[in-house]
PDB file of N, CA and C in Angstrom:
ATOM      1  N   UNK A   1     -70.018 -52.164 229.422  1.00  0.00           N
ATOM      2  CA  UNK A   1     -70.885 -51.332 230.201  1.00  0.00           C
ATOM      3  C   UNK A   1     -72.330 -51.630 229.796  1.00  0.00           C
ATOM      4  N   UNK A   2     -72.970 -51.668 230.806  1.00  0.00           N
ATOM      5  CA  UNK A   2     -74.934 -51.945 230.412  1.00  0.00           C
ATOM      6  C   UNK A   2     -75.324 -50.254 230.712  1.00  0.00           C
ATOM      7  N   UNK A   3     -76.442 -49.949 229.845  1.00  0.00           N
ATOM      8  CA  UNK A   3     -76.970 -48.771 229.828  1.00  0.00           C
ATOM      9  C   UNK A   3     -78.197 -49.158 230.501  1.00  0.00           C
ATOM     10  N   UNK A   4     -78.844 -48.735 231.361  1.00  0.00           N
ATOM     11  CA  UNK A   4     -80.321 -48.790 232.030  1.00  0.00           C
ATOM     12  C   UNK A   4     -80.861 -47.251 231.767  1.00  0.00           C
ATOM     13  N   UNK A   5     -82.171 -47.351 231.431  1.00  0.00           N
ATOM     14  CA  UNK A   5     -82.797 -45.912 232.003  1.00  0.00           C
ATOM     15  C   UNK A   5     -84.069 -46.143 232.871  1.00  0.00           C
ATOM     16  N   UNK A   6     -84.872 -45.669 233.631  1.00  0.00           N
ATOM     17  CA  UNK A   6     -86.021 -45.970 234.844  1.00  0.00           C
ATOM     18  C   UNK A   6     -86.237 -44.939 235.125  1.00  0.00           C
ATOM     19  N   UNK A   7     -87.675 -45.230 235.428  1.00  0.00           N
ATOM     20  CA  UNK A   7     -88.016 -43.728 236.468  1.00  0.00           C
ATOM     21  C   UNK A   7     -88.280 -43.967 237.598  1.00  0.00           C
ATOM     22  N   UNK A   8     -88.048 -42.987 238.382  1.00  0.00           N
ATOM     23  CA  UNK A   8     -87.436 -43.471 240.265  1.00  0.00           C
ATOM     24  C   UNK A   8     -89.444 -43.541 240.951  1.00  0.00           C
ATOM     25  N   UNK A   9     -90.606 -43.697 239.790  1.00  0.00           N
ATOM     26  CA  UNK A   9     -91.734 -43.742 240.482  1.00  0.00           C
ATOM     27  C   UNK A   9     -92.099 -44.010 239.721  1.00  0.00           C
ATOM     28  N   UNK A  10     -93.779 -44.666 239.819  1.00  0.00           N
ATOM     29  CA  UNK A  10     -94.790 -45.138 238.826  1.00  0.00           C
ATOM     30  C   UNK A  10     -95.367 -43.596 238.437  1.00  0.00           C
ATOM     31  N   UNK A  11     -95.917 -43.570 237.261  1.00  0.00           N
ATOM     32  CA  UNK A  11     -96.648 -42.568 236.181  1.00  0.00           C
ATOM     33  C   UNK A  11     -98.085 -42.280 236.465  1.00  0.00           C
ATOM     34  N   UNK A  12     -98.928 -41.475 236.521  1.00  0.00           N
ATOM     35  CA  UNK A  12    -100.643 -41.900 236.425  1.00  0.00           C
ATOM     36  C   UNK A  12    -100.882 -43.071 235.544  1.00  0.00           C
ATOM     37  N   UNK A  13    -101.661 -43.512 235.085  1.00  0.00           N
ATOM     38  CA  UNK A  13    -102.411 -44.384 234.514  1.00  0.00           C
ATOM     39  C   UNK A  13    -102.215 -43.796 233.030  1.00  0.00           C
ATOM     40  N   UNK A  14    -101.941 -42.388 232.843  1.00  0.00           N
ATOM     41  CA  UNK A  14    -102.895 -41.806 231.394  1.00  0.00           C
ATOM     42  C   UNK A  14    -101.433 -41.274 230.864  1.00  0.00           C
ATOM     43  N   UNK A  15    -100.409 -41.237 231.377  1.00  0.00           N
ATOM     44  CA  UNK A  15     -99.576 -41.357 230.812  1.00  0.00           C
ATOM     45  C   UNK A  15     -98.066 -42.320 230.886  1.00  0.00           C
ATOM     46  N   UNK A  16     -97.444 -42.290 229.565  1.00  0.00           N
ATOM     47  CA  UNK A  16     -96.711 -43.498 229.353  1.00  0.00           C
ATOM     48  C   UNK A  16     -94.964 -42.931 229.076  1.00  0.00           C
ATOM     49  N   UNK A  17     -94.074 -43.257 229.318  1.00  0.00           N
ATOM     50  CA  UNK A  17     -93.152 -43.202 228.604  1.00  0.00           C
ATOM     51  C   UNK A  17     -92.593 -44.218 227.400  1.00  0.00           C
ATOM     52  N   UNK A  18     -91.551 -44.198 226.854  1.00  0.00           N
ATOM     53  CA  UNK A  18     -91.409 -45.127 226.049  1.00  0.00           C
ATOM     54  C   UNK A  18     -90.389 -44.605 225.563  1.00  0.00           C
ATOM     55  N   UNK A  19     -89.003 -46.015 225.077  1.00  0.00           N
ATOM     56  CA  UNK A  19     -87.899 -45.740 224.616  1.00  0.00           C
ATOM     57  C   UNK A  19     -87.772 -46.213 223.769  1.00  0.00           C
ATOM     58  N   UNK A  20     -86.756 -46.410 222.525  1.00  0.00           N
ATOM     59  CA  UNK A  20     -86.085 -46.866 221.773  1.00  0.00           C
ATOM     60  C   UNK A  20     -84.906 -46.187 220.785  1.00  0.00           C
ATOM     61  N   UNK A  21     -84.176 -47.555 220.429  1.00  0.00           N
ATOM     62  CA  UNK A  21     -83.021 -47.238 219.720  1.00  0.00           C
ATOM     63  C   UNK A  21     -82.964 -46.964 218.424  1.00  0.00           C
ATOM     64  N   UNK A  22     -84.101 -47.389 217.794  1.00  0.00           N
ATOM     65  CA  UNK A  22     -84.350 -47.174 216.339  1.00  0.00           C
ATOM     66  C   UNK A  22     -85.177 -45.721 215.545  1.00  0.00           C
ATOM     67  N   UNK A  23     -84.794 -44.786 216.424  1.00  0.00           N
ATOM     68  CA  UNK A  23     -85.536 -43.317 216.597  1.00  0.00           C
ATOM     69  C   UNK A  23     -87.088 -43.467 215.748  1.00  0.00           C
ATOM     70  N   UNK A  24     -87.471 -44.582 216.453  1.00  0.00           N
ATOM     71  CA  UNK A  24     -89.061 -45.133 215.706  1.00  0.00           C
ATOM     72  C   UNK A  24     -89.617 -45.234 217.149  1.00  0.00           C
ATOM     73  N   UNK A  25     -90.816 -44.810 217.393  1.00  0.00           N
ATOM     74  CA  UNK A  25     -91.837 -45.193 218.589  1.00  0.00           C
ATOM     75  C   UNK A  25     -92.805 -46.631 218.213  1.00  0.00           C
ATOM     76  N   UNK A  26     -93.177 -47.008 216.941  1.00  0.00           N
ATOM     77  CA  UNK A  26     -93.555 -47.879 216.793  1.00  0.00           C
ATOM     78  C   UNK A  26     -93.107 -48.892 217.480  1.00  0.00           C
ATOM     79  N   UNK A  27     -92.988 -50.263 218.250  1.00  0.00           N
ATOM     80  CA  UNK A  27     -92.700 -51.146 218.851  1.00  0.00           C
ATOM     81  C   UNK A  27     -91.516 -50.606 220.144  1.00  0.00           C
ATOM     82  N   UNK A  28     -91.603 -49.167 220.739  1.00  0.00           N
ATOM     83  CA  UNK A  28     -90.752 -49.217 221.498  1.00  0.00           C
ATOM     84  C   UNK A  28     -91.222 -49.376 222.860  1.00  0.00           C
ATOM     85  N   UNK A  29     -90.385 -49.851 223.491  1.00  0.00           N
ATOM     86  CA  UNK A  29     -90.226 -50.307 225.177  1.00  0.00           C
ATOM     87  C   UNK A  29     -90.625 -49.289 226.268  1.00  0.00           C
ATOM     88  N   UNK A  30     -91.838 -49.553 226.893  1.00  0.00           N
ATOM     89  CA  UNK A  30     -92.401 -48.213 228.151  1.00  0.00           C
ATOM     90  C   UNK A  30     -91.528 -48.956 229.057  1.00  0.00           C
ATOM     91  N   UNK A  31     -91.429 -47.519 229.610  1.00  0.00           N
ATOM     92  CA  UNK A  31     -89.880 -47.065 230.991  1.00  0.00           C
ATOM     93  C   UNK A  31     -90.961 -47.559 231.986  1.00  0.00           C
ATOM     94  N   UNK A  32     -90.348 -48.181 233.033  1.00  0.00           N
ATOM     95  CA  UNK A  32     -91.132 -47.800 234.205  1.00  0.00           C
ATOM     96  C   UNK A  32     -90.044 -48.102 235.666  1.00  0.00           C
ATOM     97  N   UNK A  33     -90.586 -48.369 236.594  1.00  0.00           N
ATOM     98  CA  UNK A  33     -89.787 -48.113 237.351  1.00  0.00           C
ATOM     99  C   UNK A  33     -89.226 -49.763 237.572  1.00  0.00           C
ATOM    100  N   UNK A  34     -89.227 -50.897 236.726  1.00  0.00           N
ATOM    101  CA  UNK A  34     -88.272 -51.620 236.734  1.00  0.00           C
ATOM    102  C   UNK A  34     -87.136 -51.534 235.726  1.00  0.00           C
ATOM    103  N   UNK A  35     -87.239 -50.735 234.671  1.00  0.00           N
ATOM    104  CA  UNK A  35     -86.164 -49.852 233.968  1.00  0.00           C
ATOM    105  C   UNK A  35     -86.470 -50.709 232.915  1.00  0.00           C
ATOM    106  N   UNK A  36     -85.231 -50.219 231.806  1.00  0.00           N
ATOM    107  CA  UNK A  36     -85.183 -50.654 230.570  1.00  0.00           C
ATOM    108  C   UNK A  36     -83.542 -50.319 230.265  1.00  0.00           C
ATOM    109  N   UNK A  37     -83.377 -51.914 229.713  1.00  0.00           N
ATOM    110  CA  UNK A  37     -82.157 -52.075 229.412  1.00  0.00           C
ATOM    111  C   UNK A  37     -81.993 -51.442 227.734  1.00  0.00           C
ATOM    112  N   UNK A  38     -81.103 -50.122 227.962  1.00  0.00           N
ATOM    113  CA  UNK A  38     -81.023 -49.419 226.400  1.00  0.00           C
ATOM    114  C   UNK A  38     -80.042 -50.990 225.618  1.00  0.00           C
ATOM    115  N   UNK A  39     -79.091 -50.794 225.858  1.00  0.00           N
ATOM    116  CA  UNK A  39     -77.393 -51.336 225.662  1.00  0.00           C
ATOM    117  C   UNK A  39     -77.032 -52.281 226.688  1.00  0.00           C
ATOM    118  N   UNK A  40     -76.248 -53.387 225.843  1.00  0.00           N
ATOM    119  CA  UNK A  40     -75.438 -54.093 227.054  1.00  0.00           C
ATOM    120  C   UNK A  40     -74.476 -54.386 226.385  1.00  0.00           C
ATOM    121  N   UNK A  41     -73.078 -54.491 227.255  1.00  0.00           N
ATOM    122  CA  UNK A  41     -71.434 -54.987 226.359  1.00  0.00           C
ATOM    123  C   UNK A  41     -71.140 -53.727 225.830  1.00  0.00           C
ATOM    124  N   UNK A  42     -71.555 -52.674 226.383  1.00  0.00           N
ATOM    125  CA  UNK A  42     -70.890 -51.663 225.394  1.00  0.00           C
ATOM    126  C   UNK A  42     -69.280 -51.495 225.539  1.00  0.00           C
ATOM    127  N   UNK A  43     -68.265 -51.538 224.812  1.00  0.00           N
ATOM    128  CA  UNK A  43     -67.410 -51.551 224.730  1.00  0.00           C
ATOM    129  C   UNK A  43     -66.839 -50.005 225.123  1.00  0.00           C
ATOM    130  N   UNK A  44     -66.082 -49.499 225.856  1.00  0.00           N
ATOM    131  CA  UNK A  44     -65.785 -48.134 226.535  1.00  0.00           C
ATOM    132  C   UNK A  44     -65.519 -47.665 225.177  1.00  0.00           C
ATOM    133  N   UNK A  45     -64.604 -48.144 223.897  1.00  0.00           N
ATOM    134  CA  UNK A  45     -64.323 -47.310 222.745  1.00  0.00           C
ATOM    135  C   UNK A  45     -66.238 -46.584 221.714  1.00  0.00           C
ATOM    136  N   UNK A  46     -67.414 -46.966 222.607  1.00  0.00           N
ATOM    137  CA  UNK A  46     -68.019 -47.433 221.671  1.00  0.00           C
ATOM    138  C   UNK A  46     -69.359 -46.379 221.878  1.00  0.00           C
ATOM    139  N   UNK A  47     -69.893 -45.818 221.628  1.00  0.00           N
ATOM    140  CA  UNK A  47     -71.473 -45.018 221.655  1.00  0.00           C
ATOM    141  C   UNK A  47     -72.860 -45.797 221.439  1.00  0.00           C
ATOM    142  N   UNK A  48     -73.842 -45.296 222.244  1.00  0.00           N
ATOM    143  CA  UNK A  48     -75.236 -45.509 221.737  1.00  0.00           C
ATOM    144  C   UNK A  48     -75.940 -44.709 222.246  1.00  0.00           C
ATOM    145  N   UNK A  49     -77.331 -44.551 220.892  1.00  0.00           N
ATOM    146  CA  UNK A  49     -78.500 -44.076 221.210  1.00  0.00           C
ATOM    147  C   UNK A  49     -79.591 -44.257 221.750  1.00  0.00           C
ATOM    148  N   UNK A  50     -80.253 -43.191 222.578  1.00  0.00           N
ATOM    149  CA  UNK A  50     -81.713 -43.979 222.939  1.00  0.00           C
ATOM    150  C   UNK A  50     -82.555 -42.501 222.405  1.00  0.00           C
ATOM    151  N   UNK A  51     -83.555 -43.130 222.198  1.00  0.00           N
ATOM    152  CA  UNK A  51     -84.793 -41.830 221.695  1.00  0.00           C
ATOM    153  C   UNK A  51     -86.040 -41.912 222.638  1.00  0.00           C
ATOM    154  N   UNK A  52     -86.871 -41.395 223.453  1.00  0.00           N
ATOM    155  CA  UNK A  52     -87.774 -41.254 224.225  1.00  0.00           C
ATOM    156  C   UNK A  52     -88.843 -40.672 223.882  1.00  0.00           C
ATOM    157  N   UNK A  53     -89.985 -41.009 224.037  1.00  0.00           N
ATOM    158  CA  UNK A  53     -91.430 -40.311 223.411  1.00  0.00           C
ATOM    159  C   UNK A  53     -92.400 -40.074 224.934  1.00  0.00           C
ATOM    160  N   UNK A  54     -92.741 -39.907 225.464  1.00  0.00           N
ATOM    161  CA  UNK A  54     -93.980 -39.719 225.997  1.00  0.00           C
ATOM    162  C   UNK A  54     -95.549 -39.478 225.479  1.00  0.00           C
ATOM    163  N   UNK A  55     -96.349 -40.369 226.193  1.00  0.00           N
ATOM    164  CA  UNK A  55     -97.852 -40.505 225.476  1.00  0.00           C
ATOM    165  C   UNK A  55     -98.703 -40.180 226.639  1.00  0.00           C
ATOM    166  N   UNK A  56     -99.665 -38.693 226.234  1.00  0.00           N
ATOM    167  CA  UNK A  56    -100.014 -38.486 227.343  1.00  0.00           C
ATOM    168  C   UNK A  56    -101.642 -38.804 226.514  1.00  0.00           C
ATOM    169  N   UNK A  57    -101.921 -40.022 226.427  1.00  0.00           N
ATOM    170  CA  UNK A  57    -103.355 -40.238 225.822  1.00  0.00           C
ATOM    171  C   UNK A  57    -104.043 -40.163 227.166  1.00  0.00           C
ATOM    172  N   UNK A  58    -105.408 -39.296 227.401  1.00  0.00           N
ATOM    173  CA  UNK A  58    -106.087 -39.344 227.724  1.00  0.00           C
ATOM    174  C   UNK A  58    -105.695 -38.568 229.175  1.00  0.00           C
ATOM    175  N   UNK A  59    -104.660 -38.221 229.328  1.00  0.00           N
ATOM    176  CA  UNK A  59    -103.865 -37.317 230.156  1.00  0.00           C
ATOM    177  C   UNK A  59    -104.978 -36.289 230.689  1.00  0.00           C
ATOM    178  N   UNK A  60    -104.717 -35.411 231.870  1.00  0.00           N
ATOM    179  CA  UNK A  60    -105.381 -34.129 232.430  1.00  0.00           C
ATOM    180  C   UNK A  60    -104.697 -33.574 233.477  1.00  0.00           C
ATOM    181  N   UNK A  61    -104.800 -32.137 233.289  1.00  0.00           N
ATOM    182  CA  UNK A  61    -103.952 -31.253 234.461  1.00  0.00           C
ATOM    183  C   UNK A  61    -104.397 -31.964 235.682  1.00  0.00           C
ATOM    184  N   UNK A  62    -105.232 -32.582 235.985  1.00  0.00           N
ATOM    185  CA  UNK A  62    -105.274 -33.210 237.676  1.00  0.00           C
ATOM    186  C   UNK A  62    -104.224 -34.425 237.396  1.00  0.00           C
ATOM    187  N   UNK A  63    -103.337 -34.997 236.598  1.00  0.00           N
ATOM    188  CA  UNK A  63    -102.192 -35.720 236.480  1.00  0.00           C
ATOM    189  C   UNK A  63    -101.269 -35.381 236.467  1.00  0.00           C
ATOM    190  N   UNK A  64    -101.065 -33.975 236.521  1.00  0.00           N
ATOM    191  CA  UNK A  64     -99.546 -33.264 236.531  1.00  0.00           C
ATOM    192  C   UNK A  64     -98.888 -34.002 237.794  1.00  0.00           C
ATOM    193  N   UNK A  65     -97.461 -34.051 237.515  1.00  0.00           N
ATOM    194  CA  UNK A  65     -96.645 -34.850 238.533  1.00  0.00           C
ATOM    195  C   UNK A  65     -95.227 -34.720 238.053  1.00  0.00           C
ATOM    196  N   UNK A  66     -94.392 -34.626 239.002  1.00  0.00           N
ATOM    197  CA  UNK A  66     -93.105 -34.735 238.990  1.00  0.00           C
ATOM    198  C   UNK A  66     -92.299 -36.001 239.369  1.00  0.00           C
ATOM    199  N   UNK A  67     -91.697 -36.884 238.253  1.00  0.00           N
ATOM    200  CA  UNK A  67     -90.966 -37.994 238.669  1.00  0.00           C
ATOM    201  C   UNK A  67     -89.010 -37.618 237.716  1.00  0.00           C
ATOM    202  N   UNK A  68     -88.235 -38.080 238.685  1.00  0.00           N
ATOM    203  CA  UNK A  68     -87.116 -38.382 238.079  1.00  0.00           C
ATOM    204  C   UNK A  68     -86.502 -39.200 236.767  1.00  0.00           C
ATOM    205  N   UNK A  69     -86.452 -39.309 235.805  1.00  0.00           N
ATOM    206  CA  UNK A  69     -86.002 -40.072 234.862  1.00  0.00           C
ATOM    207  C   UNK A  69     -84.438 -40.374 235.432  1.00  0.00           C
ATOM    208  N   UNK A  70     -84.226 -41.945 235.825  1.00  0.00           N
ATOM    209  CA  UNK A  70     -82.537 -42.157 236.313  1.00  0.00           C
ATOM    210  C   UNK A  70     -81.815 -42.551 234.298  1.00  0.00           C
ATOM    211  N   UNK A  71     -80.990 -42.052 234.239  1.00  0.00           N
ATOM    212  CA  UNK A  71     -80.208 -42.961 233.480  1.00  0.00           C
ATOM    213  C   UNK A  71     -78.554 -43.131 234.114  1.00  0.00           C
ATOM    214  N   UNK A  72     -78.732 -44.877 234.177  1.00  0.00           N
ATOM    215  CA  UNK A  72     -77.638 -45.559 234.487  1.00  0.00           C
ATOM    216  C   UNK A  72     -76.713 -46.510 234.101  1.00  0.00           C
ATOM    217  N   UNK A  73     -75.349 -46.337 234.333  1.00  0.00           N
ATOM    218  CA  UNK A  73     -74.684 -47.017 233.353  1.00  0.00           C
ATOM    219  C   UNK A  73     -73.578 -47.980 234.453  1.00  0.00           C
ATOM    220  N   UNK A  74     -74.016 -48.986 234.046  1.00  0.00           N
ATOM    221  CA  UNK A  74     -72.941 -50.105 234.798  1.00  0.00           C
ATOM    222  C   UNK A  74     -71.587 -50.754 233.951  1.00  0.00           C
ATOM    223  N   UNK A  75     -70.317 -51.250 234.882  1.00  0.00           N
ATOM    224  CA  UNK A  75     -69.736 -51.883 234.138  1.00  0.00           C
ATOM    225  C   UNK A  75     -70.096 -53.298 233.921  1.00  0.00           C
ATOM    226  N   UNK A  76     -69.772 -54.298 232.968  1.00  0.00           N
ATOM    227  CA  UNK A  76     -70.026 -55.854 232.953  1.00  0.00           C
ATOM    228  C   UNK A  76     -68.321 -56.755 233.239  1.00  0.00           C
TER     229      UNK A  76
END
């Protein structure tokens, strides 16, 4: 099974998402709407983690917005 997560729209400018598996934000992967592959080959007996941060640097209430976070899981 491949794990994907995406968001079903682009973000403002001022803020970011960002994932990773190593519950560290340092070097982790921004989501966007071509996704991000968490996992791949996961074996059905088998688990994984993802950890998510959001960075709202430089952010402002005229950026408030509502987008979907998809998480999706395929077989291989």
């Amino acid at each position: 099974m491949n794990w994907y997560i995406y968001l079903d729209s682009s973000l403002p400018a001022s803020i970011t998402l960002k994932g990773d598996t190593d519950s560290n934000p340092a070097g982790a992967t921004v989501i966007t709407t071509s996704g991000w592959l968490v996992a791949s080959s996961i074996p059905a007996s088998e688990s994984r983690s993802a950890w998510l941060w959001a960075d709202f640097n430089g952010a402002s209430v005229s950026d408030a917005t509502t987008r979907s976070l998809i998480n999706n899981a395929t077989s291989t």
